[in-house]
N, C-alpha and C. Protein backbone atom coordinates (compact mmCIF):
# COMPACT_ATOMS: atom_id res chain seq x y z
N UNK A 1 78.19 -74.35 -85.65
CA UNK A 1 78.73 -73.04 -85.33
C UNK A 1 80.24 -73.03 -85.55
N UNK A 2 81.20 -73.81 -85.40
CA UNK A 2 82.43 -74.21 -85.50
C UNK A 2 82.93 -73.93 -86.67
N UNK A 3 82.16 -74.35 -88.28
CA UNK A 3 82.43 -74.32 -88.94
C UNK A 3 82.58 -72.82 -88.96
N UNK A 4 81.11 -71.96 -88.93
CA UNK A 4 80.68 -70.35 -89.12
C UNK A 4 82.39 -69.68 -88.82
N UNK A 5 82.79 -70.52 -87.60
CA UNK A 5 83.85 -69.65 -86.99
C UNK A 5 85.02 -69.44 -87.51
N UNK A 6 85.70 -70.67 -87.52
CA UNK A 6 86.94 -71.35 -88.39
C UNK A 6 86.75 -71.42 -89.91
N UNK A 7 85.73 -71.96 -90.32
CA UNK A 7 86.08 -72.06 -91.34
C UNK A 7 86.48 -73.63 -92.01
N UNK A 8 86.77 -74.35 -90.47
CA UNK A 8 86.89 -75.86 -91.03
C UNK A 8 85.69 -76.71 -91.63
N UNK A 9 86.61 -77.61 -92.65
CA UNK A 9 85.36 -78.49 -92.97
C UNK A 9 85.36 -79.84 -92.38
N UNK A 10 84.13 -80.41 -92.14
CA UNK A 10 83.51 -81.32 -91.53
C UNK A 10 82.96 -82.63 -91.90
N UNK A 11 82.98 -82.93 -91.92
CA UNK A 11 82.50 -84.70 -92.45
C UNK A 11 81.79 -85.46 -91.52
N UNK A 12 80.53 -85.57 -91.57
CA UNK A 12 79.73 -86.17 -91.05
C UNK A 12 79.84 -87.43 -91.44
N UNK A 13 79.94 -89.18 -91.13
CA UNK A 13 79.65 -90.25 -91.00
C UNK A 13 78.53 -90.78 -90.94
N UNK A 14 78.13 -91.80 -91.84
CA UNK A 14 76.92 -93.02 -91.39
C UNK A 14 75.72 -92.20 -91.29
N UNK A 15 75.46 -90.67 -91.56
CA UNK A 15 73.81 -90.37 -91.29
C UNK A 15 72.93 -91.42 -91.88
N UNK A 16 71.66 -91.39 -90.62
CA UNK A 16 70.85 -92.38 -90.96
C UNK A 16 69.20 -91.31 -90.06
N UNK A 17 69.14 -90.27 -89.96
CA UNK A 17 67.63 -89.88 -89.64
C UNK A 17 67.85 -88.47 -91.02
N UNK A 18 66.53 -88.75 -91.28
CA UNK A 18 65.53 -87.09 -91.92
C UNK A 18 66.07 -86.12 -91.02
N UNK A 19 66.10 -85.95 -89.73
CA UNK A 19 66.30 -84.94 -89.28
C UNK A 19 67.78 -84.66 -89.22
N UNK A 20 68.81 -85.38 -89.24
CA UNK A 20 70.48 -85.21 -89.00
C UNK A 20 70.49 -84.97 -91.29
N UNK A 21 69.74 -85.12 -91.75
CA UNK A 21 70.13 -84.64 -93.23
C UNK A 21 69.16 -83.50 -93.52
N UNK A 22 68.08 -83.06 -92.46
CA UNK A 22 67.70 -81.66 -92.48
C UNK A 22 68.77 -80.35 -92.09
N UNK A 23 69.54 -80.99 -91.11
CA UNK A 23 70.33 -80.46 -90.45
C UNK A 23 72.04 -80.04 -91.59
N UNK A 24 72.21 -81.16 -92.22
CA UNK A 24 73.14 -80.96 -93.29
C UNK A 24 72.67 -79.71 -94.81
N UNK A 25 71.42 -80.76 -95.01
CA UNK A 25 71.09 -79.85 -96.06
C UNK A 25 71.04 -78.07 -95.81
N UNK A 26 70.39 -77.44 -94.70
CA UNK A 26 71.09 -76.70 -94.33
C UNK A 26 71.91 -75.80 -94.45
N UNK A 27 72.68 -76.37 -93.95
CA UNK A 27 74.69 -75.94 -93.58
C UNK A 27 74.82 -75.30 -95.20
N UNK A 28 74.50 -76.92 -96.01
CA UNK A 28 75.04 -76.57 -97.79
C UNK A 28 74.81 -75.64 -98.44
N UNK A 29 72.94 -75.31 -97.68
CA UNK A 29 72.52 -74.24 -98.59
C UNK A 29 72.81 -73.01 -97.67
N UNK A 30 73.47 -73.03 -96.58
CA UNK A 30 74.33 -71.64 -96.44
C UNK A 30 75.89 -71.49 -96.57
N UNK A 31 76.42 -72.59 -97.50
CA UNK A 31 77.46 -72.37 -98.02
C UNK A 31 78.86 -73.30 -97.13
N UNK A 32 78.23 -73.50 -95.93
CA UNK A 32 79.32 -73.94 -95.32
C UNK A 32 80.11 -75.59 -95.40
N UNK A 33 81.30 -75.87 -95.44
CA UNK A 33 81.91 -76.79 -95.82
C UNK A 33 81.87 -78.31 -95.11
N UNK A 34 80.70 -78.85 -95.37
CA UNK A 34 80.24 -80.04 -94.94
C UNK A 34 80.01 -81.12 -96.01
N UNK A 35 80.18 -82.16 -95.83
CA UNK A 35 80.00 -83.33 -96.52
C UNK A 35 79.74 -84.58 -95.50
N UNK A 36 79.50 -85.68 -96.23
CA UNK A 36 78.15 -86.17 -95.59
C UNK A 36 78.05 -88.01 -96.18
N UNK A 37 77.98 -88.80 -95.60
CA UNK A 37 78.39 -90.11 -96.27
C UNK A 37 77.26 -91.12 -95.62
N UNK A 38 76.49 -91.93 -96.07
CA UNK A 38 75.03 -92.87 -95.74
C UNK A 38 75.90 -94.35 -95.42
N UNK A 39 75.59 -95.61 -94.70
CA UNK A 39 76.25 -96.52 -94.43
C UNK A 39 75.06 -97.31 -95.38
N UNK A 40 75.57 -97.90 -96.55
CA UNK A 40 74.55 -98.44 -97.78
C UNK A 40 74.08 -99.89 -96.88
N UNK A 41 73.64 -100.23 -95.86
CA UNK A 41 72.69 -100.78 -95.14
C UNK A 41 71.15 -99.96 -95.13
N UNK A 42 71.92 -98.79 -94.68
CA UNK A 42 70.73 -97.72 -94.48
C UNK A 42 69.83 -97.69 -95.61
N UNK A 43 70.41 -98.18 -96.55
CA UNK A 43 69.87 -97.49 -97.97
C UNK A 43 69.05 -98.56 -98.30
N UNK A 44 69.14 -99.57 -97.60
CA UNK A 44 67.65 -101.07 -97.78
C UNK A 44 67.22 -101.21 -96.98
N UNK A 45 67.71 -101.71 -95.27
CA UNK A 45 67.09 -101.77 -94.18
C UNK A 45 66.46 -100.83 -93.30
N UNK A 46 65.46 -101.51 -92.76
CA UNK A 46 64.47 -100.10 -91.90
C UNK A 46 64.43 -100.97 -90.70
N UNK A 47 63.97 -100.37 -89.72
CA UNK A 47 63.86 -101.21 -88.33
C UNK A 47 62.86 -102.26 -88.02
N UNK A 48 61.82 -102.02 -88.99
CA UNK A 48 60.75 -103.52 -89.36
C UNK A 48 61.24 -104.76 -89.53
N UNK A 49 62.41 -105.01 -90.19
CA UNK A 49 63.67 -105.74 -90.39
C UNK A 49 63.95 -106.64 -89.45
N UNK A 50 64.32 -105.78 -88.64
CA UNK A 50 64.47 -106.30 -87.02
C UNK A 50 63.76 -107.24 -86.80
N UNK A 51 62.65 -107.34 -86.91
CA UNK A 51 61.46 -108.79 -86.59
C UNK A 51 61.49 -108.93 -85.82
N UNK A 52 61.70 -109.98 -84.66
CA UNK A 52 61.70 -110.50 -83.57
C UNK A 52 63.00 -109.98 -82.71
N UNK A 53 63.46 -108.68 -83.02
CA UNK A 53 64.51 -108.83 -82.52
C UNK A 53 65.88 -109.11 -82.65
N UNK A 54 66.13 -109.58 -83.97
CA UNK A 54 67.05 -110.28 -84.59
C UNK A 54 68.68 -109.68 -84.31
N UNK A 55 69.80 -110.01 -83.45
CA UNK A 55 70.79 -109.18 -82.91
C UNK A 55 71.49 -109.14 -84.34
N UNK A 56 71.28 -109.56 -85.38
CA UNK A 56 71.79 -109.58 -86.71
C UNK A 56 71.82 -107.83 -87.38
N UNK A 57 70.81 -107.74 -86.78
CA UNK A 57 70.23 -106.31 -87.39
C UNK A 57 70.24 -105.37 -86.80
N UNK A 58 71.04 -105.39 -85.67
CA UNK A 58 71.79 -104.26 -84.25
C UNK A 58 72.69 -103.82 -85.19
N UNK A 59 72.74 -102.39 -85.62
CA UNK A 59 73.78 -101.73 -85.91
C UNK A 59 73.89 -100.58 -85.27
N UNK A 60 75.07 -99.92 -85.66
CA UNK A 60 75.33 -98.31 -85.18
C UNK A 60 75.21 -97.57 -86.19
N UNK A 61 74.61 -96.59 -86.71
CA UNK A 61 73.72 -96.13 -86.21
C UNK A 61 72.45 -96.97 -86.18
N UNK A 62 71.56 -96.90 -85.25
CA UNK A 62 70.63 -97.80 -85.40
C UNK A 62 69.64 -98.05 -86.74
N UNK A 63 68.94 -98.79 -87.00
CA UNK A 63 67.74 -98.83 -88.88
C UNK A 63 66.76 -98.00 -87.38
N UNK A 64 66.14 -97.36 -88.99
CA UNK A 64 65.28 -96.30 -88.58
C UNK A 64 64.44 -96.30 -89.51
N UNK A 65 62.96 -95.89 -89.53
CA UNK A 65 61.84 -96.01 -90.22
C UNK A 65 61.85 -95.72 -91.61
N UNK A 66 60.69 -96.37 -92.25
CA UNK A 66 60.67 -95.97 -93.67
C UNK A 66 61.21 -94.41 -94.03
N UNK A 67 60.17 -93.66 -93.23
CA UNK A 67 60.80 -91.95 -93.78
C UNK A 67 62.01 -91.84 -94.03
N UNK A 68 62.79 -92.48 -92.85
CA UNK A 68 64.28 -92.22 -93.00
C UNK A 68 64.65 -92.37 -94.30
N UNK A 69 64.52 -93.79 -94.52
CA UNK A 69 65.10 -94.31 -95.43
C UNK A 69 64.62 -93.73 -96.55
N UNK A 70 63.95 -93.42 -96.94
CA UNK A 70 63.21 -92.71 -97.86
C UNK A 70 64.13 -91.02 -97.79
N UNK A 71 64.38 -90.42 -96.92
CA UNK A 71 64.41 -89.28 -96.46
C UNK A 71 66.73 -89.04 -97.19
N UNK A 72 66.87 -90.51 -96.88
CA UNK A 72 68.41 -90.92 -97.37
C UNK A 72 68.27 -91.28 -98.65
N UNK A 73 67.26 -91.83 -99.52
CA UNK A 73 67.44 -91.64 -100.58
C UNK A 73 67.55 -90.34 -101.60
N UNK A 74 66.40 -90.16 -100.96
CA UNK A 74 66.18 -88.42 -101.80
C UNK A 74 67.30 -87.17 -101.85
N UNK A 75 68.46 -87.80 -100.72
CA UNK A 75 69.22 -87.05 -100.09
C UNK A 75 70.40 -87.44 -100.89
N UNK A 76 70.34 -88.62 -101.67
CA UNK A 76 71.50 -88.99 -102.40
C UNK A 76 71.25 -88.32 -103.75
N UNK A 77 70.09 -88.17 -104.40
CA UNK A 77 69.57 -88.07 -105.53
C UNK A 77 69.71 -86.57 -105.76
N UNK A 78 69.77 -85.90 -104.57
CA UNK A 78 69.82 -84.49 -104.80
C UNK A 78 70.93 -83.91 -104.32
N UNK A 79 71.90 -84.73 -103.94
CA UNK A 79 73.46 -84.43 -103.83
C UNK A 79 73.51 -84.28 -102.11
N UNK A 80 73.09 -83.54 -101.65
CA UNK A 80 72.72 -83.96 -99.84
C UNK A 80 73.98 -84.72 -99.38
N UNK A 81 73.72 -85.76 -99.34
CA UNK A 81 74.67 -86.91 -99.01
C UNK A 81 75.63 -87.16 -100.21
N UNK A 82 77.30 -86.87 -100.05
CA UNK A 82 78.08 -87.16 -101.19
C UNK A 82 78.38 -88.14 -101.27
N UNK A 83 78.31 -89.35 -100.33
CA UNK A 83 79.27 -90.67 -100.61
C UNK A 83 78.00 -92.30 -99.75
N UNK A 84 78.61 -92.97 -100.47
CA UNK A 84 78.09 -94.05 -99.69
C UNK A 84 79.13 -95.30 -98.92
N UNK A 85 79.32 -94.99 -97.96
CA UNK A 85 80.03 -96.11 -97.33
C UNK A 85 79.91 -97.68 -96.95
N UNK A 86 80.53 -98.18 -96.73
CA UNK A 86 80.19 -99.80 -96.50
C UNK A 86 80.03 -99.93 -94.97
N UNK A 87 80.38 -99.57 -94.35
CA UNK A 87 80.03 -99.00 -92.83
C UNK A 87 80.74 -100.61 -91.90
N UNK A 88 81.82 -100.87 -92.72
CA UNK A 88 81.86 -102.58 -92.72
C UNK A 88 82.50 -102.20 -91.10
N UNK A 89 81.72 -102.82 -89.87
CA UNK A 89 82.05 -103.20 -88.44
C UNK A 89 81.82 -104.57 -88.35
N UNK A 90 83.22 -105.35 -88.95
CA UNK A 90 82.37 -106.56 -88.12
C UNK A 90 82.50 -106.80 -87.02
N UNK A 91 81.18 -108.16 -86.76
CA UNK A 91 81.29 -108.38 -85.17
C UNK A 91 81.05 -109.75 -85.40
N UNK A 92 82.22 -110.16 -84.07
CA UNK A 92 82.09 -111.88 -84.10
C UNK A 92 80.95 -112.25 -84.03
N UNK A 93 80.83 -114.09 -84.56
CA UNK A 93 79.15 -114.89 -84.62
C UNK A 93 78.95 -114.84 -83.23
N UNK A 94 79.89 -115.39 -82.43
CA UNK A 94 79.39 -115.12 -81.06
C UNK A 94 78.72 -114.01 -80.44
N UNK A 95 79.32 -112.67 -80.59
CA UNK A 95 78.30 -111.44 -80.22
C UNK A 95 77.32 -111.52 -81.17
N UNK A 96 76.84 -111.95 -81.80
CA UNK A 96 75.63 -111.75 -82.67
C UNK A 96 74.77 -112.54 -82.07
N UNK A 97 75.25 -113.96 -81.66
CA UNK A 97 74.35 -115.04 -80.70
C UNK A 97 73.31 -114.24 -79.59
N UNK A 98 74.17 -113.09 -78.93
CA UNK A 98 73.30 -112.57 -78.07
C UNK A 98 72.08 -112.15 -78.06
N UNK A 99 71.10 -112.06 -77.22
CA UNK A 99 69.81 -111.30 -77.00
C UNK A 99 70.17 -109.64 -77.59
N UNK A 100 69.21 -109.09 -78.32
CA UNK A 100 69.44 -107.92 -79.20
C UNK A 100 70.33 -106.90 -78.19
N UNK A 101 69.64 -106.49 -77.17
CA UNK A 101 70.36 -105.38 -76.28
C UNK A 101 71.61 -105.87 -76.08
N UNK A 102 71.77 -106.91 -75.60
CA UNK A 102 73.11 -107.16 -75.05
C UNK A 102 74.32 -107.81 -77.05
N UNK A 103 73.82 -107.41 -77.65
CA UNK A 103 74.94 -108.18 -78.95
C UNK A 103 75.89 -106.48 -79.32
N UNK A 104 76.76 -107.18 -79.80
CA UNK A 104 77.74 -105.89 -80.31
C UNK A 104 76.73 -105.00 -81.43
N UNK A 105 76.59 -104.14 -81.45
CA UNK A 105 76.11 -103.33 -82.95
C UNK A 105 77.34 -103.58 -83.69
N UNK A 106 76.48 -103.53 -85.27
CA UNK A 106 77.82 -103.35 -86.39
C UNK A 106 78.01 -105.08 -87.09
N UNK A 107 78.13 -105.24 -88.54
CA UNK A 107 77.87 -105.86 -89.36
C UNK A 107 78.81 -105.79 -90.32
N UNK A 108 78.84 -106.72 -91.38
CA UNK A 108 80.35 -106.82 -92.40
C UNK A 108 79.59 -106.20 -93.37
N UNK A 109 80.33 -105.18 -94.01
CA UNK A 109 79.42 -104.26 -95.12
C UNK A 109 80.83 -104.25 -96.25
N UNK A 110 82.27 -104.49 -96.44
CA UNK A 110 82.68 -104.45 -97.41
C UNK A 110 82.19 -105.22 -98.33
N UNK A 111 82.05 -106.21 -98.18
CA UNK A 111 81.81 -107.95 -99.54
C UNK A 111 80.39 -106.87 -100.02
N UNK A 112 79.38 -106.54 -99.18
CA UNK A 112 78.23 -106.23 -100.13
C UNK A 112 78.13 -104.95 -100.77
N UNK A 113 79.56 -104.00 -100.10
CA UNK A 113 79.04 -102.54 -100.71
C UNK A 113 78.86 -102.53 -102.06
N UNK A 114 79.34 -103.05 -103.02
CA UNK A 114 79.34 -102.85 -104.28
C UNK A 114 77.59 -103.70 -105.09
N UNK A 115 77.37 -104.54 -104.58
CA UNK A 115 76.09 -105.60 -104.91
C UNK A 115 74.71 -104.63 -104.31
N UNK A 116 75.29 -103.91 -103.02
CA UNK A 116 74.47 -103.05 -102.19
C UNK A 116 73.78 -101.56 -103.19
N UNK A 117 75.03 -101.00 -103.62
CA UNK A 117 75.17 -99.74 -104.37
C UNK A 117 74.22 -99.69 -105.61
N UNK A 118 74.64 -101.26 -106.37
CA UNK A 118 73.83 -101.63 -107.67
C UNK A 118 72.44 -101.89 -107.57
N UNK A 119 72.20 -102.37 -106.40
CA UNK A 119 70.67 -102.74 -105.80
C UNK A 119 69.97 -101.41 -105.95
N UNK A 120 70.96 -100.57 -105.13
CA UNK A 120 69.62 -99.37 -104.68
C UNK A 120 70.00 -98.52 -106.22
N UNK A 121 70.50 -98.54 -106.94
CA UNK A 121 70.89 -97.71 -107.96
C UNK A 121 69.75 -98.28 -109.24
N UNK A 122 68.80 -99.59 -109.07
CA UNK A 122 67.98 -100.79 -109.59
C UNK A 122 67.08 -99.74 -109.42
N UNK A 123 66.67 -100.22 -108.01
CA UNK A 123 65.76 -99.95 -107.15
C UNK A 123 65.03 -98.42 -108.14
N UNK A 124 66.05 -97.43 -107.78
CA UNK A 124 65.67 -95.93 -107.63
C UNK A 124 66.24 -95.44 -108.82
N UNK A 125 66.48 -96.00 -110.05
CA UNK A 125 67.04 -95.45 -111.50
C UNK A 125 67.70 -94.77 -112.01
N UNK A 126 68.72 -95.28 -110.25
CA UNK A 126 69.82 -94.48 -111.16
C UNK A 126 70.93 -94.64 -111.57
N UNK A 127 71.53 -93.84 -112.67
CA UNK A 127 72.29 -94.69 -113.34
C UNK A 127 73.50 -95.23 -112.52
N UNK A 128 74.15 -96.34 -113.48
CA UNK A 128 74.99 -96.94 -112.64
C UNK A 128 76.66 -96.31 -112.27
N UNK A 129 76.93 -95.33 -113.39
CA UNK A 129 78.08 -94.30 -113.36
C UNK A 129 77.48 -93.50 -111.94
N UNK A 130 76.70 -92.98 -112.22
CA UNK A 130 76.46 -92.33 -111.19
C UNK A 130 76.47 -93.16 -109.78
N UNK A 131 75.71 -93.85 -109.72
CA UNK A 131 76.01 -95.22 -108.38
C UNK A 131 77.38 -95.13 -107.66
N UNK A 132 78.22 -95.75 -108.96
CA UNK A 132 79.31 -95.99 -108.53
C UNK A 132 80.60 -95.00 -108.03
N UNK A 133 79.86 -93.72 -108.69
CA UNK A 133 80.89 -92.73 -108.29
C UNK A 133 80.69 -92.44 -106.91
N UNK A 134 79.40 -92.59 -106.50
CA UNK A 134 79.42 -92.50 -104.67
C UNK A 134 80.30 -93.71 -103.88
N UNK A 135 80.72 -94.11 -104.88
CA UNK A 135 81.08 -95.23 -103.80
C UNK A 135 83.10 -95.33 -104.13
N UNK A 136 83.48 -94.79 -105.17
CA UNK A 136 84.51 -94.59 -105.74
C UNK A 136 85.35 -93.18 -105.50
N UNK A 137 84.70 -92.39 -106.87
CA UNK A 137 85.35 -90.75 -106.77
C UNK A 137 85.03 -89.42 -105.50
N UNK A 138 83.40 -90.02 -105.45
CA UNK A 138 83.16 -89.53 -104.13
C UNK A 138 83.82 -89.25 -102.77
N UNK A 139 83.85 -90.82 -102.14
CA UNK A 139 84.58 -90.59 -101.24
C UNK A 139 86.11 -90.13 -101.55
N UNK A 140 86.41 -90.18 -102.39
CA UNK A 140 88.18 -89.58 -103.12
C UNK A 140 88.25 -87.84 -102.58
N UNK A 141 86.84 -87.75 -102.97
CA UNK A 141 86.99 -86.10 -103.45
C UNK A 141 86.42 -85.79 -101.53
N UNK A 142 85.74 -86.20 -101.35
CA UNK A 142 85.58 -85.91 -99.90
C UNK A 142 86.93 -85.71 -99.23
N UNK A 143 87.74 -86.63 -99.55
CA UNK A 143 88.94 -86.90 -98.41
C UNK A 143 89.88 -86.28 -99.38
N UNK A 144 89.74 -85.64 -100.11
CA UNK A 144 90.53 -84.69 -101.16
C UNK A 144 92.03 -85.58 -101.54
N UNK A 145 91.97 -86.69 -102.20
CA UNK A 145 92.30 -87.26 -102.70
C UNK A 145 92.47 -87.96 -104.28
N UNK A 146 93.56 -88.16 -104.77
CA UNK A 146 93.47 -87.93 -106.23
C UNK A 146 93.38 -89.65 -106.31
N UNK A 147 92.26 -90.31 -106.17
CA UNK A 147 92.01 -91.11 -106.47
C UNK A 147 90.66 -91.91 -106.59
N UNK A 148 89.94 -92.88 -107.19
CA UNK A 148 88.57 -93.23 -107.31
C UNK A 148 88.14 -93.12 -108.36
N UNK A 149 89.21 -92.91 -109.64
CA UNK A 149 88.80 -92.67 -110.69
C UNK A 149 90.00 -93.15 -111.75
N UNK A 150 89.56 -93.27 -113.16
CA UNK A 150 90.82 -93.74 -114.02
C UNK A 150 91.08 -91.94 -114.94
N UNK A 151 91.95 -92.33 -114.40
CA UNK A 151 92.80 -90.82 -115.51
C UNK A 151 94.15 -91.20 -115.49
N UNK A 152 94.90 -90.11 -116.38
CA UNK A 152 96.13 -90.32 -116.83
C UNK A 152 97.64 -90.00 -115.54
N UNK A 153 98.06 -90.81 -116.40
CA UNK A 153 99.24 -90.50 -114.74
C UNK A 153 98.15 -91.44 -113.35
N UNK A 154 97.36 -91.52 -113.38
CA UNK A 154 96.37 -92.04 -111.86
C UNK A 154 96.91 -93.19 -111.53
N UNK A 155 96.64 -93.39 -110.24
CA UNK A 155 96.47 -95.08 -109.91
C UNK A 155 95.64 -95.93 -110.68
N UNK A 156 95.85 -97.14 -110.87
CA UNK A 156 95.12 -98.05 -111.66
C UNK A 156 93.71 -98.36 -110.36
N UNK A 157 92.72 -98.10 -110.35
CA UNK A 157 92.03 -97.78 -109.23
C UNK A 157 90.76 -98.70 -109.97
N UNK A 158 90.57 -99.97 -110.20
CA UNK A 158 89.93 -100.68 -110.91
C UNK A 158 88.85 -102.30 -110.15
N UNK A 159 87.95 -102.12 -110.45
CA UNK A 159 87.05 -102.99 -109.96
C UNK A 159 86.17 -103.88 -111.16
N UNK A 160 86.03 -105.19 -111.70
CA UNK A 160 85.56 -105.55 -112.65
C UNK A 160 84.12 -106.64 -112.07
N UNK A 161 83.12 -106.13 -112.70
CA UNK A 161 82.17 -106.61 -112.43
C UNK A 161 81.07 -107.06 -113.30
N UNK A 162 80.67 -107.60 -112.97
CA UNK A 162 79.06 -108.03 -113.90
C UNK A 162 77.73 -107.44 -113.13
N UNK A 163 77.53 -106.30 -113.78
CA UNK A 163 76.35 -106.04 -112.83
C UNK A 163 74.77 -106.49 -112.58
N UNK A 164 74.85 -107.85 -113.77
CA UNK A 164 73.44 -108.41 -114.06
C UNK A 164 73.68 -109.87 -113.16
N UNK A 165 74.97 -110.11 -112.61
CA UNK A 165 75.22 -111.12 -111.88
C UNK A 165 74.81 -111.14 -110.47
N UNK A 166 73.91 -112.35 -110.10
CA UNK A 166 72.87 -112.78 -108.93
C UNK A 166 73.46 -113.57 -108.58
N UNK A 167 73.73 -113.14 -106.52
CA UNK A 167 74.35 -114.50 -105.78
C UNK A 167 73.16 -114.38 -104.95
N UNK A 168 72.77 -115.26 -103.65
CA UNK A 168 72.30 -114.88 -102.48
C UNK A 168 73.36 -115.19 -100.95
N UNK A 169 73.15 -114.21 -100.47
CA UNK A 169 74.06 -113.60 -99.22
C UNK A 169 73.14 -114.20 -97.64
């Protein structure tokens, strides 16, 4: 309603349910100025994951069921969601030691956003320009910023990679 009123725009963080990107999609298709960013954990892990409990896999927002995840892809593919973040919270080995309830939520997501991006971009076919601009020009243009991209006069805004290159994490 805030927006309806003012007129401000809004930026939603880390969505991770079908229903909080029912709620966006929405807004878009009545015009109002929202944008919208997935924490690229979301975009592989589901709460099955979890296994036994594992305080490894305590994040904020919490993993949430296949639909979801399913529900965040489709949401990237059809513009829904403009950006993908690394959602990077770390948390010391020690809070992770803990029993699930009691460990910090939140996980190191810079080192993998880019290995993360290419995975699900594998995964779901799409291309890799496209991939990477969620993770680059995207967030630029969200935060209305002239950067995330190479153009003239620009920042040298550059990342070199091999994208057929396999480590394990």
């Amino acid at each position: 309603e805030l927006m309806r009123v003012t007129g401000a725009r809004v930026h939603l963080a880390r969505l991770s349910s079908a229903a909080g990107l029912a709620l966006v999609r929405a807004a878009k298709a009545e015009g109002l100025p929202v944008t919208c960013d997935v924490g690229v954990n979301h975009l592989h892990l589901i709460d099955v994951d979890i296994g036994y409990f594992d305080s490894q896999f305590r994040l904020d927002p919490p993993l949430r069921g296949e639909r979801d995840r399913e529900a965040i892809r489709a949401a990237l593919a059809d513009g829904t969601i403009d950006a993908i973040c690394s959602d990077h919270t770390p948390v010391d080995d020690d809070e992770k030691l803990l029993p699930f309830a009691e460990a910090t939520p939140g996980a190191t997501g810079l080192e993998l956003l880019l290995s993360l991006t290419v995975k699900w971009a594998d995964e779901t076919n799409t291309p890799l320009a496209q991939a990477l601009r969620r993770i680059t020009a995207a967030p630029a243009d969200v935060l209305q910023l002239p950067a995330g991209r190479l153009a003239e006069g620009g920042a040298a805004d550059l990342c070199v990679f091999d994208p057929r290159a396999h480590w394990r994490v």
